[in-house]
PDB file of N, CA and C in Angstrom:
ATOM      1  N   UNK A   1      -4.466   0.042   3.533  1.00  0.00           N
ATOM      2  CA  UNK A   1      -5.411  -0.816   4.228  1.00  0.00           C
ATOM      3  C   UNK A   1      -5.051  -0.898   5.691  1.00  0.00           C
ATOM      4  N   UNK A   2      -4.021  -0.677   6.175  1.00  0.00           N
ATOM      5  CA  UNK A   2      -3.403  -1.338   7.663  1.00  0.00           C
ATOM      6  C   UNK A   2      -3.492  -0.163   8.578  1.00  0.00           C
ATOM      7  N   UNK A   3      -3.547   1.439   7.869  1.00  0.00           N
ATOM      8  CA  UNK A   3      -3.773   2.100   9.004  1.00  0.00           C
ATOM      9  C   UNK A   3      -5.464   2.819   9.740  1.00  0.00           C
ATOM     10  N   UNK A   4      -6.024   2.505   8.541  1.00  0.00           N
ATOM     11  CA  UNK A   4      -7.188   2.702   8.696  1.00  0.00           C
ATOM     12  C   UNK A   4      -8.166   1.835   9.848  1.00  0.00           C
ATOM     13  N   UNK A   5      -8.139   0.713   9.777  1.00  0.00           N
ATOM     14  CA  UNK A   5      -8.678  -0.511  10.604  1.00  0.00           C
ATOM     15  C   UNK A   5      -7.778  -0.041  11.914  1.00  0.00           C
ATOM     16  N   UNK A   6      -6.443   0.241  11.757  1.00  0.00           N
ATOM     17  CA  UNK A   6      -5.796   0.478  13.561  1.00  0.00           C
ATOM     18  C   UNK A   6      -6.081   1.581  14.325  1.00  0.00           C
ATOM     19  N   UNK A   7      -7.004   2.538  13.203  1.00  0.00           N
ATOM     20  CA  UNK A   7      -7.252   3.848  13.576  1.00  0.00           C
ATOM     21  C   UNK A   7      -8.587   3.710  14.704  1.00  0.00           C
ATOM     22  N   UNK A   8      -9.158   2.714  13.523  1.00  0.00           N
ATOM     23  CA  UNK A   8     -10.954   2.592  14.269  1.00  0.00           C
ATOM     24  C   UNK A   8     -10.763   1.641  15.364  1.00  0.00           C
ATOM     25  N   UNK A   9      -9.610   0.893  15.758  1.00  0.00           N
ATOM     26  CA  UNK A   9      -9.670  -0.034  16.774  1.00  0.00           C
ATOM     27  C   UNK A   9      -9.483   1.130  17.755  1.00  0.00           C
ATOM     28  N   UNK A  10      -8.524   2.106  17.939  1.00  0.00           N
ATOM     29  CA  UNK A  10      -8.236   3.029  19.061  1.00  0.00           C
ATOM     30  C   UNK A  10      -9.842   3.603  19.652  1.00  0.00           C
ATOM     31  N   UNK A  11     -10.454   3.684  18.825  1.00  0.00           N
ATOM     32  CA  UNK A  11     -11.765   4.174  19.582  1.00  0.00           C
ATOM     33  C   UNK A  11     -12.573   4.496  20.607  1.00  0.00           C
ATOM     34  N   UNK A  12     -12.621   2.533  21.004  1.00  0.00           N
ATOM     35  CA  UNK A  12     -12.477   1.740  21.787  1.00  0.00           C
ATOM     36  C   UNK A  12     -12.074   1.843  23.344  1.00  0.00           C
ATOM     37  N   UNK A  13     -10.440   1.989  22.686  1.00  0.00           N
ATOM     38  CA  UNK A  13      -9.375   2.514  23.810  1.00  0.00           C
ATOM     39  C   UNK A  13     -10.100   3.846  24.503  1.00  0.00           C
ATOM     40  N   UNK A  14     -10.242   4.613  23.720  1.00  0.00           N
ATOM     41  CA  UNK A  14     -10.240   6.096  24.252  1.00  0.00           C
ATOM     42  C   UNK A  14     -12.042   6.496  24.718  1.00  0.00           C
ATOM     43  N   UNK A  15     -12.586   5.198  24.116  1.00  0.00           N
ATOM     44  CA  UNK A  15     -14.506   5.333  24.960  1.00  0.00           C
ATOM     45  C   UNK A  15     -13.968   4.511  26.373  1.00  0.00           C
ATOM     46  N   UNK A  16     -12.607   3.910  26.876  1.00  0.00           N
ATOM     47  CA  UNK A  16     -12.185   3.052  27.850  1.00  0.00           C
ATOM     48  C   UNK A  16     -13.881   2.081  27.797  1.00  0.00           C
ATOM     49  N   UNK A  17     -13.947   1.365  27.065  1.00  0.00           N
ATOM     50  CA  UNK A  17     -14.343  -0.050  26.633  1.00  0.00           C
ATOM     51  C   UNK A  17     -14.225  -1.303  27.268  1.00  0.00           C
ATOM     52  N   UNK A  18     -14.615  -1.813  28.079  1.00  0.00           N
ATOM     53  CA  UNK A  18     -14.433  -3.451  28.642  1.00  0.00           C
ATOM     54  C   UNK A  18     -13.551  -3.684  27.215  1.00  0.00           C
ATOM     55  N   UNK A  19     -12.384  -4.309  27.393  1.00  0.00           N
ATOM     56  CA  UNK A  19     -11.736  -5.678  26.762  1.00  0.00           C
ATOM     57  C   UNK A  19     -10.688  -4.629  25.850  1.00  0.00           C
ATOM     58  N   UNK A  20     -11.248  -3.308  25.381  1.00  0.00           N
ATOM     59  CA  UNK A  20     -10.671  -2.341  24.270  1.00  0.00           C
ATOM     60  C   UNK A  20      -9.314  -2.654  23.625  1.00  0.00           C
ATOM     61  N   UNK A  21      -8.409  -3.223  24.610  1.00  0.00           N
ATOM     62  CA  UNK A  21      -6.667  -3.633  24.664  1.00  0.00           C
ATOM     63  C   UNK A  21      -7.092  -5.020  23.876  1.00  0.00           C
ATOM     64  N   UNK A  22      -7.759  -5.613  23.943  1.00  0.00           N
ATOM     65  CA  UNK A  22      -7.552  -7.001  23.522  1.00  0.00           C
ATOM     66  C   UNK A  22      -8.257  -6.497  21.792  1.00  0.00           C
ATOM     67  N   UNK A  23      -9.579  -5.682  21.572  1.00  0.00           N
ATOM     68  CA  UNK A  23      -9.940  -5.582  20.242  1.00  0.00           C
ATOM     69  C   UNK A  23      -8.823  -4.676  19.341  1.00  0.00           C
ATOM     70  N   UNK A  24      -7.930  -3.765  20.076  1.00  0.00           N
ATOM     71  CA  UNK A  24      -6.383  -3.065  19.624  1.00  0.00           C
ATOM     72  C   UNK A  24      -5.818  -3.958  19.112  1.00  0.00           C
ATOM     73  N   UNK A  25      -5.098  -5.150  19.812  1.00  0.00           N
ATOM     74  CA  UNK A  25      -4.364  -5.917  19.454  1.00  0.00           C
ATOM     75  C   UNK A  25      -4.893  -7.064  18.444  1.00  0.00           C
ATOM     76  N   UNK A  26      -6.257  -7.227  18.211  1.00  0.00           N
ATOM     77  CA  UNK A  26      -6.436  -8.192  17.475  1.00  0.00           C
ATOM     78  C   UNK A  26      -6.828  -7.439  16.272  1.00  0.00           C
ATOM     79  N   UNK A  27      -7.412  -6.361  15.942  1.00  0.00           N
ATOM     80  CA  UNK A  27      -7.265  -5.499  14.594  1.00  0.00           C
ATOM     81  C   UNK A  27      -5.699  -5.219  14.601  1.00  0.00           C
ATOM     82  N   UNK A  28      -4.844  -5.021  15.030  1.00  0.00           N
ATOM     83  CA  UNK A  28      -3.693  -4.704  14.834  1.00  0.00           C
ATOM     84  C   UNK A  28      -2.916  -6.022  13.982  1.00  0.00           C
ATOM     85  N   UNK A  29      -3.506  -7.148  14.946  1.00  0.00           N
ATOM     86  CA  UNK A  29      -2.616  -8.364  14.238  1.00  0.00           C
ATOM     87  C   UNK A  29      -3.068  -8.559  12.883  1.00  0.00           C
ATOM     88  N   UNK A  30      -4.230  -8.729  12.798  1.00  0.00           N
ATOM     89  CA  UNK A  30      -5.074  -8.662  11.499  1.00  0.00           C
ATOM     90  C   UNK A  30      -4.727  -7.982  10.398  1.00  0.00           C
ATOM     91  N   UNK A  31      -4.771  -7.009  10.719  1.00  0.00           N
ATOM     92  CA  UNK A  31      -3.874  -5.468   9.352  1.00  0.00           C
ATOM     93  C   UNK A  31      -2.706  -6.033   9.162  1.00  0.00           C
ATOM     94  N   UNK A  32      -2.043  -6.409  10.254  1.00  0.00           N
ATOM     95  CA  UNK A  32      -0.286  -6.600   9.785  1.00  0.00           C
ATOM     96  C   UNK A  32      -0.500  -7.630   9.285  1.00  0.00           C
ATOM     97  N   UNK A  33      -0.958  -8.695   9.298  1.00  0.00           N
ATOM     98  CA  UNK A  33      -0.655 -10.001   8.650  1.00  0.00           C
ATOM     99  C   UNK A  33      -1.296  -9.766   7.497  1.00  0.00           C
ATOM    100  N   UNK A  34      -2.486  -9.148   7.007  1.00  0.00           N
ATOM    101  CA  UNK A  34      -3.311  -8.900   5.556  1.00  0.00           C
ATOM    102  C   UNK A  34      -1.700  -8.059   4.740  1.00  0.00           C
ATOM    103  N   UNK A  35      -1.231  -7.011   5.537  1.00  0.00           N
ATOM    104  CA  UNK A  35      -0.006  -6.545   4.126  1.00  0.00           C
ATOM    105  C   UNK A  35       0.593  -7.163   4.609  1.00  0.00           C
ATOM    106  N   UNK A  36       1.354  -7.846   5.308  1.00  0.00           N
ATOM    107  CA  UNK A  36       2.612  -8.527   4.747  1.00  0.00           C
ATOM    108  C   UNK A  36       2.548 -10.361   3.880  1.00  0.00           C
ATOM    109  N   UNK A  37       1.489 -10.442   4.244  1.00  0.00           N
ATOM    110  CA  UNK A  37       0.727 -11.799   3.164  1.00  0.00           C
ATOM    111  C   UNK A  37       0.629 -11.075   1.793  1.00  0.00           C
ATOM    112  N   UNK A  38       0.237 -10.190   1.359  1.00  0.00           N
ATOM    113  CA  UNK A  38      -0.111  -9.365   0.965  1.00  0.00           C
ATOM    114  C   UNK A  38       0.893  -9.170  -0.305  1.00  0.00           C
ATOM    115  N   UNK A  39       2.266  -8.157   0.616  1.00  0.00           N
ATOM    116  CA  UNK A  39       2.915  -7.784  -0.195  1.00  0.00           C
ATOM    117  C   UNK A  39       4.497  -9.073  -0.392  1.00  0.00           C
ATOM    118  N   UNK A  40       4.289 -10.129   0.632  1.00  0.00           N
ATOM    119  CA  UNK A  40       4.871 -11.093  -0.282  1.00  0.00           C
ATOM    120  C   UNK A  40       4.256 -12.162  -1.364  1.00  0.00           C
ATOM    121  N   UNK A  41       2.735 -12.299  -0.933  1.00  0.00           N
ATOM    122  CA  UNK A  41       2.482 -13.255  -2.241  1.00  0.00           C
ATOM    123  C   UNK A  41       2.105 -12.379  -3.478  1.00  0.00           C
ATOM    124  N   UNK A  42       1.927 -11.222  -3.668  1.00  0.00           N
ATOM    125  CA  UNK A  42       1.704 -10.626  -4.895  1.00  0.00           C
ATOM    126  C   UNK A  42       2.547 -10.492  -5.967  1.00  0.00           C
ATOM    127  N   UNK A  43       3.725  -9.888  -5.332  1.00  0.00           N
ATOM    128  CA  UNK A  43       4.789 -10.849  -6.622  1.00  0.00           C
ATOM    129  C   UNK A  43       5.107 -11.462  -6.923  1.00  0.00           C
ATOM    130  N   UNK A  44       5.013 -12.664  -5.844  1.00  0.00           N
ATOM    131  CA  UNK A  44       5.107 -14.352  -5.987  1.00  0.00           C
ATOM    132  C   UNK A  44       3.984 -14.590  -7.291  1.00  0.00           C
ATOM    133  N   UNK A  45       2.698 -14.351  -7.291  1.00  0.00           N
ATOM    134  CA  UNK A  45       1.898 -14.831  -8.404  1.00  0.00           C
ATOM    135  C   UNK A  45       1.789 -14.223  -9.350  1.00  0.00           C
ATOM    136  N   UNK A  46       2.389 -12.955  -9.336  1.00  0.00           N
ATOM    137  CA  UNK A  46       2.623 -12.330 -10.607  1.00  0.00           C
ATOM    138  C   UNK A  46       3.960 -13.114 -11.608  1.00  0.00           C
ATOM    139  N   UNK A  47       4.919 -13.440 -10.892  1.00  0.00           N
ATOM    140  CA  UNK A  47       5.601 -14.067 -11.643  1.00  0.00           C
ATOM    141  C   UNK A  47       5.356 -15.717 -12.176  1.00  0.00           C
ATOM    142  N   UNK A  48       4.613 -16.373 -11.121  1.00  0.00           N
ATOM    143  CA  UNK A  48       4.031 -17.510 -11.099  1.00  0.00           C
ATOM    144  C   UNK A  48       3.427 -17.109 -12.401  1.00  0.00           C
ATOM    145  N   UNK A  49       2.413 -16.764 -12.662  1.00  0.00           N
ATOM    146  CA  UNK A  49       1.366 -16.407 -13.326  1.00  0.00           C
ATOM    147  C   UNK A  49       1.393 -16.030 -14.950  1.00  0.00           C
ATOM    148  N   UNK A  50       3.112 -15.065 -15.183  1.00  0.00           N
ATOM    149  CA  UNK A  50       3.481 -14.919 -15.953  1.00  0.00           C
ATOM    150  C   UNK A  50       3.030 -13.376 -16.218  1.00  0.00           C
ATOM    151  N   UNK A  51       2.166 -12.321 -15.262  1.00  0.00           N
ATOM    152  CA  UNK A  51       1.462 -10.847 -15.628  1.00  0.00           C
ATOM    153  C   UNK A  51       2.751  -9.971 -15.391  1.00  0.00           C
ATOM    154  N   UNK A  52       2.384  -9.142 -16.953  1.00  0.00           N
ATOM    155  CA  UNK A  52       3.455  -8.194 -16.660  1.00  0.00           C
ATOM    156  C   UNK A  52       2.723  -7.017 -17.237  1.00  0.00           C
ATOM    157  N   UNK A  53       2.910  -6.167 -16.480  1.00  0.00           N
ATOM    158  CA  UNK A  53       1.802  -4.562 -16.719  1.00  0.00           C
ATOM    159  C   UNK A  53       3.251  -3.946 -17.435  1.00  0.00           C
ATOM    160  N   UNK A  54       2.472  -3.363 -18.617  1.00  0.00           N
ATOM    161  CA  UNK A  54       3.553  -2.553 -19.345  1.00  0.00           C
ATOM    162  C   UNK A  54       2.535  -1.536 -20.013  1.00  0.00           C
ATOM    163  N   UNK A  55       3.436  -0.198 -19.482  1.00  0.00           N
ATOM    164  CA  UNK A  55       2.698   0.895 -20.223  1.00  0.00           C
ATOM    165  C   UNK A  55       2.658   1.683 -21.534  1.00  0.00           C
ATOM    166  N   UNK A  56       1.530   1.847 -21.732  1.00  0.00           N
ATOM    167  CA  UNK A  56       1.401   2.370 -22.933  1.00  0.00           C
ATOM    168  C   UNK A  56       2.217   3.327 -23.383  1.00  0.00           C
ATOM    169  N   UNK A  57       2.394   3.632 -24.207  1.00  0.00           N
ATOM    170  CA  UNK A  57       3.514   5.064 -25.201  1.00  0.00           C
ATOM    171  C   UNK A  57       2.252   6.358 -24.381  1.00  0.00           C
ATOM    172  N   UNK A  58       1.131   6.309 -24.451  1.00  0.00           N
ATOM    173  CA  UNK A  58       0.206   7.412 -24.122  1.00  0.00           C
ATOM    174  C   UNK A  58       0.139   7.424 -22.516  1.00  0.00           C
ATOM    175  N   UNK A  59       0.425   6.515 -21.328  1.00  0.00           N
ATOM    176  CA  UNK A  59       0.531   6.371 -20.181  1.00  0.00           C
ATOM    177  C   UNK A  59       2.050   6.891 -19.677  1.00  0.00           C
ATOM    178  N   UNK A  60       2.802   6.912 -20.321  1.00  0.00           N
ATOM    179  CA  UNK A  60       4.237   7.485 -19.742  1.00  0.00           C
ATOM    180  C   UNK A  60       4.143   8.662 -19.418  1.00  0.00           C
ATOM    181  N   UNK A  61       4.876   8.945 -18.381  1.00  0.00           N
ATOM    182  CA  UNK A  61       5.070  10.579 -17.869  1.00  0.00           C
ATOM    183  C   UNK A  61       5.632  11.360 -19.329  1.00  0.00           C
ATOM    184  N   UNK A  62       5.829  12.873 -19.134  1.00  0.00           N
ATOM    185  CA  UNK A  62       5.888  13.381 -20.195  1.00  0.00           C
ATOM    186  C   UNK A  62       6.736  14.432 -18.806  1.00  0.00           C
ATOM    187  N   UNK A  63       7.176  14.007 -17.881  1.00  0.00           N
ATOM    188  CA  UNK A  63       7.414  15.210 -16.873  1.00  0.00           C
ATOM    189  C   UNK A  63       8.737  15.122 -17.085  1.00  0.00           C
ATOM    190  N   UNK A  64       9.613  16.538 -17.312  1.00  0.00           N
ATOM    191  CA  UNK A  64      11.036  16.431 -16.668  1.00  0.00           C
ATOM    192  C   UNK A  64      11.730  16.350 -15.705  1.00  0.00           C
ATOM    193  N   UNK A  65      12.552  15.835 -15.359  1.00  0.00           N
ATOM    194  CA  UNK A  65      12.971  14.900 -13.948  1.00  0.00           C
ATOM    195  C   UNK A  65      14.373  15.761 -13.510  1.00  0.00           C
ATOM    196  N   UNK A  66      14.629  16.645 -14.371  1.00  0.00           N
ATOM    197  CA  UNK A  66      16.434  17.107 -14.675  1.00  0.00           C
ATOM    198  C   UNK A  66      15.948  18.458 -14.714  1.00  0.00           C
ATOM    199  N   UNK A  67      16.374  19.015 -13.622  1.00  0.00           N
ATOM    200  CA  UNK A  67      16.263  20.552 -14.205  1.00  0.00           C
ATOM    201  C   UNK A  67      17.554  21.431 -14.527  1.00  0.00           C
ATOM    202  N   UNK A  68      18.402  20.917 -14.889  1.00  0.00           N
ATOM    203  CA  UNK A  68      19.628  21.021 -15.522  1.00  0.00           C
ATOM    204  C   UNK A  68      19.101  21.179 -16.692  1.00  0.00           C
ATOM    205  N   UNK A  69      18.451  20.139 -17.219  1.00  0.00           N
ATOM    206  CA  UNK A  69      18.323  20.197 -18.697  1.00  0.00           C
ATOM    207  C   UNK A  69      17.955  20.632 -19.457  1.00  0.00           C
ATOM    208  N   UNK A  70      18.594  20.928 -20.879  1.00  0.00           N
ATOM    209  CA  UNK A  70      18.120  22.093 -21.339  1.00  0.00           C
ATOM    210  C   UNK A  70      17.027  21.570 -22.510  1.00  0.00           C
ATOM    211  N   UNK A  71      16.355  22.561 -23.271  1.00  0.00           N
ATOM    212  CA  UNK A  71      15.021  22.758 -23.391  1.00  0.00           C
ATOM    213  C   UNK A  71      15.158  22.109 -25.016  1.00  0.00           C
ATOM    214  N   UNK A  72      15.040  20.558 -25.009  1.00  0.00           N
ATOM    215  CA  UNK A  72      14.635  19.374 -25.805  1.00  0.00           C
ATOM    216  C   UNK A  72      13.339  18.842 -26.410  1.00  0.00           C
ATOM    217  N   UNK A  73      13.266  18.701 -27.267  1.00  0.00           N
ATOM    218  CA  UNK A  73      12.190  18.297 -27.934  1.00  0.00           C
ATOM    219  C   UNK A  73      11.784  16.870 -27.466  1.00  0.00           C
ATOM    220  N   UNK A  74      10.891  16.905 -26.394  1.00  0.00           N
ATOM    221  CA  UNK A  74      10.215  15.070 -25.900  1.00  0.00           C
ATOM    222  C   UNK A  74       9.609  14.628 -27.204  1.00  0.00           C
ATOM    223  N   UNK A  75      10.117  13.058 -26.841  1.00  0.00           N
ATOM    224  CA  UNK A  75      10.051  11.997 -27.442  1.00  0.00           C
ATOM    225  C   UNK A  75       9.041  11.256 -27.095  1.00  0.00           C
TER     226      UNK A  75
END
């Protein structure tokens, strides 16, 4: 979400725009404060809340991670 909106504020800048520096900085403040509100209250209410995402037996990777390892029958 945060780099997209700072992308389209530069626009602005570069049509050299009456005010352009001031609409930069205020989409800029905007984006930053949406993720970092963002990514501290979301685990705050997930735990508040009691949600816990747990994946299915059919959603797990099936990928090998070790290529050392030798050739095992997945579980």
């Amino acid at each position: 979400m945060g780099a997209v909106p700072i992308i389209f504020a530069t626009f602005p800048l570069v049509a050299r725009i009456e005010k352009a520096d001031m609409i930069f900085h205020l989409v800029f403040f905007i984006a930053f404060t949406f993720v970092v509100t963002q990514e501290t209250a979301i685990p705050l209410l997930t735990r508040v809340l009691k949600i816990e995402a747990s994946l299915s037996k059919s959603a797990k990777s099936r990928l090998r991670l070790d290529p050392w390892e030798t050739d095992k029958p997945m579980s």
